[in-house]
Protein backbone atom coordinates (compact mmCIF):
# COMPACT_ATOMS: atom_id res chain seq x y z
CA UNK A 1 -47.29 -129.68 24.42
CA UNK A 2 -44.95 -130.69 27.25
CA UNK A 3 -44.35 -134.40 28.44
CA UNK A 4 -46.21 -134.22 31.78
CA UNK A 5 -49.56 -133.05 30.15
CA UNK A 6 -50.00 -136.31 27.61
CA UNK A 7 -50.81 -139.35 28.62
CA UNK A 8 -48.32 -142.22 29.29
CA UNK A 9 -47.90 -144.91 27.10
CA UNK A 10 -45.62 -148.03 26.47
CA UNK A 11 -43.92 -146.35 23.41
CA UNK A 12 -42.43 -142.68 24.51
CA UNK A 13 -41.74 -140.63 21.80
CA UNK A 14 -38.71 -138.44 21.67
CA UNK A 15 -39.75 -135.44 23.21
CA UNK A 16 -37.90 -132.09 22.28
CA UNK A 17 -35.40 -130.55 24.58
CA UNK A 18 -36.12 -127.49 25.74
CA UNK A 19 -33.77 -125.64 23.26
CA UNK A 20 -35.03 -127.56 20.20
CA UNK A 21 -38.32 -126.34 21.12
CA UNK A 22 -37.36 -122.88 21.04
CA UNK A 23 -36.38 -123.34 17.67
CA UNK A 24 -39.32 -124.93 16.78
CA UNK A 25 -41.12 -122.11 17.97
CA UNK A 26 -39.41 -119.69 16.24
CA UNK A 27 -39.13 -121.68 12.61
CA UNK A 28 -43.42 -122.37 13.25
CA UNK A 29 -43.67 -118.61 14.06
CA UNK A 30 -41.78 -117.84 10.61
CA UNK A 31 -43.67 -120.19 8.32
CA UNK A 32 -46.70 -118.08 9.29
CA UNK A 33 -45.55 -114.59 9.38
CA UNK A 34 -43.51 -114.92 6.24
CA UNK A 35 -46.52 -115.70 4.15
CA UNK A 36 -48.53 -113.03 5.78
CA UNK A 37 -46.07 -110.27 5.35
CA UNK A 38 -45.49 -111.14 1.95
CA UNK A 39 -48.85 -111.59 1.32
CA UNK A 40 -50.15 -108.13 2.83
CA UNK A 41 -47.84 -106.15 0.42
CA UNK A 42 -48.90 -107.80 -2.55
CA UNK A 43 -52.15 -107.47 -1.64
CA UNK A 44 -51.75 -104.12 -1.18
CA UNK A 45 -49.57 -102.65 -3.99
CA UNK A 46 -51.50 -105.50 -6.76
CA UNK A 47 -54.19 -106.53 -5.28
CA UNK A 48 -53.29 -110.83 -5.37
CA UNK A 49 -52.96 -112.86 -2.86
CA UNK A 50 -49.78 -114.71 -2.11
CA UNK A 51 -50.82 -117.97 -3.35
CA UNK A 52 -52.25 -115.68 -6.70
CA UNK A 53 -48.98 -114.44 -7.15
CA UNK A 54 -47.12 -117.71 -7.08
CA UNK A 55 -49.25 -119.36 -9.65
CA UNK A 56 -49.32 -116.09 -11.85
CA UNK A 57 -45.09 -116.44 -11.32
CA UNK A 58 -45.29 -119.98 -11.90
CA UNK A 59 -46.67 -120.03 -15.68
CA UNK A 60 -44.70 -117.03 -16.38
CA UNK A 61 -41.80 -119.58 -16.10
CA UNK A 62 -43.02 -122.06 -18.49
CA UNK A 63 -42.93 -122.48 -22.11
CA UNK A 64 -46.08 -120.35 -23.78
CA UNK A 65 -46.78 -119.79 -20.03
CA UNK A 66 -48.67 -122.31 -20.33
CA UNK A 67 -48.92 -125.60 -17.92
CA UNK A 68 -51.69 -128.50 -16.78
CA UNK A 69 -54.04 -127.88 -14.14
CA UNK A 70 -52.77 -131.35 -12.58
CA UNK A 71 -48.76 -129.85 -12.18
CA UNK A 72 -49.77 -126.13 -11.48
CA UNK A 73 -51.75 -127.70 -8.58
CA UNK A 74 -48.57 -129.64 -7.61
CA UNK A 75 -46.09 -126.05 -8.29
CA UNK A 76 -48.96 -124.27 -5.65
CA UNK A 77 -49.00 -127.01 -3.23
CA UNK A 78 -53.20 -127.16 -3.69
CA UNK A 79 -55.74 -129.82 -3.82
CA UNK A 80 -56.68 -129.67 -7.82
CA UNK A 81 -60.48 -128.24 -6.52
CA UNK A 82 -58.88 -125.17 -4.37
CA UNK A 83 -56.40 -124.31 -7.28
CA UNK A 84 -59.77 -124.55 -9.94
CA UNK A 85 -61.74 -121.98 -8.04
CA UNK A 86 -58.36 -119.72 -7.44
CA UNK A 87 -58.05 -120.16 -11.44
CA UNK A 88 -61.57 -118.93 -12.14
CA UNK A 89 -60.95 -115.67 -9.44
CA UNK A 90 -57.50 -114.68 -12.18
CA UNK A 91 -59.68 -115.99 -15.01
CA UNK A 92 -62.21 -113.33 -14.06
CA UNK A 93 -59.95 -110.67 -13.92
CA UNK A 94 -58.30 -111.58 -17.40
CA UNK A 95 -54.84 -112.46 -15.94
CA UNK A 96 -55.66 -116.69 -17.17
CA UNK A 97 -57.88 -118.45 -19.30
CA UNK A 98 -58.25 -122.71 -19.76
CA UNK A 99 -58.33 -124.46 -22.42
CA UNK A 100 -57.84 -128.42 -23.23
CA UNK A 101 -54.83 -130.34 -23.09
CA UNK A 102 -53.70 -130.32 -27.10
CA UNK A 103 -52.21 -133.42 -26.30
CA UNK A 104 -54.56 -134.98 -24.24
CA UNK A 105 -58.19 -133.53 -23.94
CA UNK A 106 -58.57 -135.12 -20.56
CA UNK A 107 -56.80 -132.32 -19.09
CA UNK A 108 -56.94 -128.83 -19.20
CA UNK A 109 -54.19 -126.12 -19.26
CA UNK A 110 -53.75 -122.74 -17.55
CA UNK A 111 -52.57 -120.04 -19.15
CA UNK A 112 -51.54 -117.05 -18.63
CA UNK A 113 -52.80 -113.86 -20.96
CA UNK A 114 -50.72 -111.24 -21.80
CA UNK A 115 -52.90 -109.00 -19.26
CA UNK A 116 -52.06 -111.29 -16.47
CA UNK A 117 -48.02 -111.10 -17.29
CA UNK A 118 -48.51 -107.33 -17.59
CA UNK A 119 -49.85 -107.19 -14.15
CA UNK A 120 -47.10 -109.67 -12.92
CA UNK A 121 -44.14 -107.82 -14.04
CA UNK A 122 -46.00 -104.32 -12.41
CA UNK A 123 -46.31 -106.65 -9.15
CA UNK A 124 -42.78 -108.02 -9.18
CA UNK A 125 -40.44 -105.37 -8.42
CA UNK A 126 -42.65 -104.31 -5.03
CA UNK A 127 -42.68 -108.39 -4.31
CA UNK A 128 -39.01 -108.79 -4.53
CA UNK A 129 -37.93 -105.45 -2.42
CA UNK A 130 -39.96 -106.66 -0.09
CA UNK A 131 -38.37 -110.24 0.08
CA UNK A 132 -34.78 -108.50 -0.10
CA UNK A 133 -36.35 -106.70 2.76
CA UNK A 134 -37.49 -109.45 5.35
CA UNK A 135 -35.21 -112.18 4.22
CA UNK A 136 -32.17 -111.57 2.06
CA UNK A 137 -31.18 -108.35 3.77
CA UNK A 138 -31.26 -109.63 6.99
CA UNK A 139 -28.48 -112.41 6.34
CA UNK A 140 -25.16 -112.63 5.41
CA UNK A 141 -23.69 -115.32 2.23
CA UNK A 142 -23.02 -117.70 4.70
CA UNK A 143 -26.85 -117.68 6.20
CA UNK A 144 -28.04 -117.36 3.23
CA UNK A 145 -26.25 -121.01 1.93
CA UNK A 146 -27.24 -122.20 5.07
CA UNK A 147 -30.70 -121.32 4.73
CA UNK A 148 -31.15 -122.99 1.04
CA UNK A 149 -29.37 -126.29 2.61
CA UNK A 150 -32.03 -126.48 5.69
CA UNK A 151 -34.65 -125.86 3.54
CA UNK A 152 -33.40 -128.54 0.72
CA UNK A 153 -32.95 -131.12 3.25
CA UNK A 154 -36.40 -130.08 4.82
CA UNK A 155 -37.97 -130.24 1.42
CA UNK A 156 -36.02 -133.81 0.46
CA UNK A 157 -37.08 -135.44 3.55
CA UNK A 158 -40.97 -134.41 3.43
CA UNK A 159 -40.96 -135.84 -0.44
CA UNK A 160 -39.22 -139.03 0.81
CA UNK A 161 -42.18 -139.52 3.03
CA UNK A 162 -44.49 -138.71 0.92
CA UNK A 163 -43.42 -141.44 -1.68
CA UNK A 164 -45.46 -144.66 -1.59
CA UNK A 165 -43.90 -147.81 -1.05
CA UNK A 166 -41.17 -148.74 -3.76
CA UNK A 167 -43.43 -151.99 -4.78
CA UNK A 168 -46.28 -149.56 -5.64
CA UNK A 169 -47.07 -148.72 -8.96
CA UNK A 170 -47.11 -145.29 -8.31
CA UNK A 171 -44.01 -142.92 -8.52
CA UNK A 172 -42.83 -140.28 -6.32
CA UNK A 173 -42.00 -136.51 -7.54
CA UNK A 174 -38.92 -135.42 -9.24
């Protein structure tokens, strides 16, 4: 939205200039074709969903590929409800099961079954061509640093933000 179409008020905000809103453009237009792209191939050569994937990925990385509903909600970027109904859609298909928290029963783990790793290392290969395809091919070392470093400082700022005040007695993420 353009300055002259909101309404006036005694604090302006700074409004973009006409070439950073270009780039906003183009970096919104990104964060949803990405996804999308990504997400149509994997649908298509393993039948998962982007989001499926990523969790699937995300407990193949831990230790018994194994991790808490709580953090795996935090690794997916979910609300704890949307990531239990995604769980019971790959617990359905065999790929994860729950169980309680050995350590604490008031949580619960995901895990992820040997069927579910089988299918992830069958989806991987197709999942990373086509990232080397739309992304890594496409730009050079330099872009590529570049690209990590916009997206750290992105990522670092949004968690600042997110942290409650330092007198709180809650903590921020790592």
């Amino acid at each position: 939205m353009t300055p002259e179409r909101l309404p006036t008020s005694t604090h302006q905000p700074r409004w973009l200039t006409p070439a950073e809103l270009e780039t906003w453009y183009s970096f919104c237009q990104l964060l949803y074709m990405l996804p999308t792209a990504l997400g149509a191939q994997l649908q298509r050569d393993a039948q998962l969903s982007f989001v499926e994937y990523y969790v699937l990925a995300g407990l193949s990385d831990q230790p018994e590929r194994r991790m808490r509903m709580s953090d795996l909600a935090v690794l997916a970027n979910s609300e704890l409800s949307r990531l239990s109904h995604l769980i019971n859609r790959l617990e359905k298909r065999g790929y994860v099961r729950r169980e309680p928290d050995p350590t604490n029963g008031r949580y619960t783990h995901a895990i992820l079954t040997d069927a579910g790793y089988a299918h992830l290392v069958e989806a991987a290969p197709g999942h990373v061509a086509r990232v080397r395809k739309l992304v890594y091919d496409v730009l050079d070392p330099t872009e590529l640093r570049g690209l990590r470093t916009v997206a750290d400082k992105i990522i670092d700022r949004i968690e600042q933000d997110d942290c409650p005040p330092k007198d709180s007695a809650m903590e921020c993420r790592p």
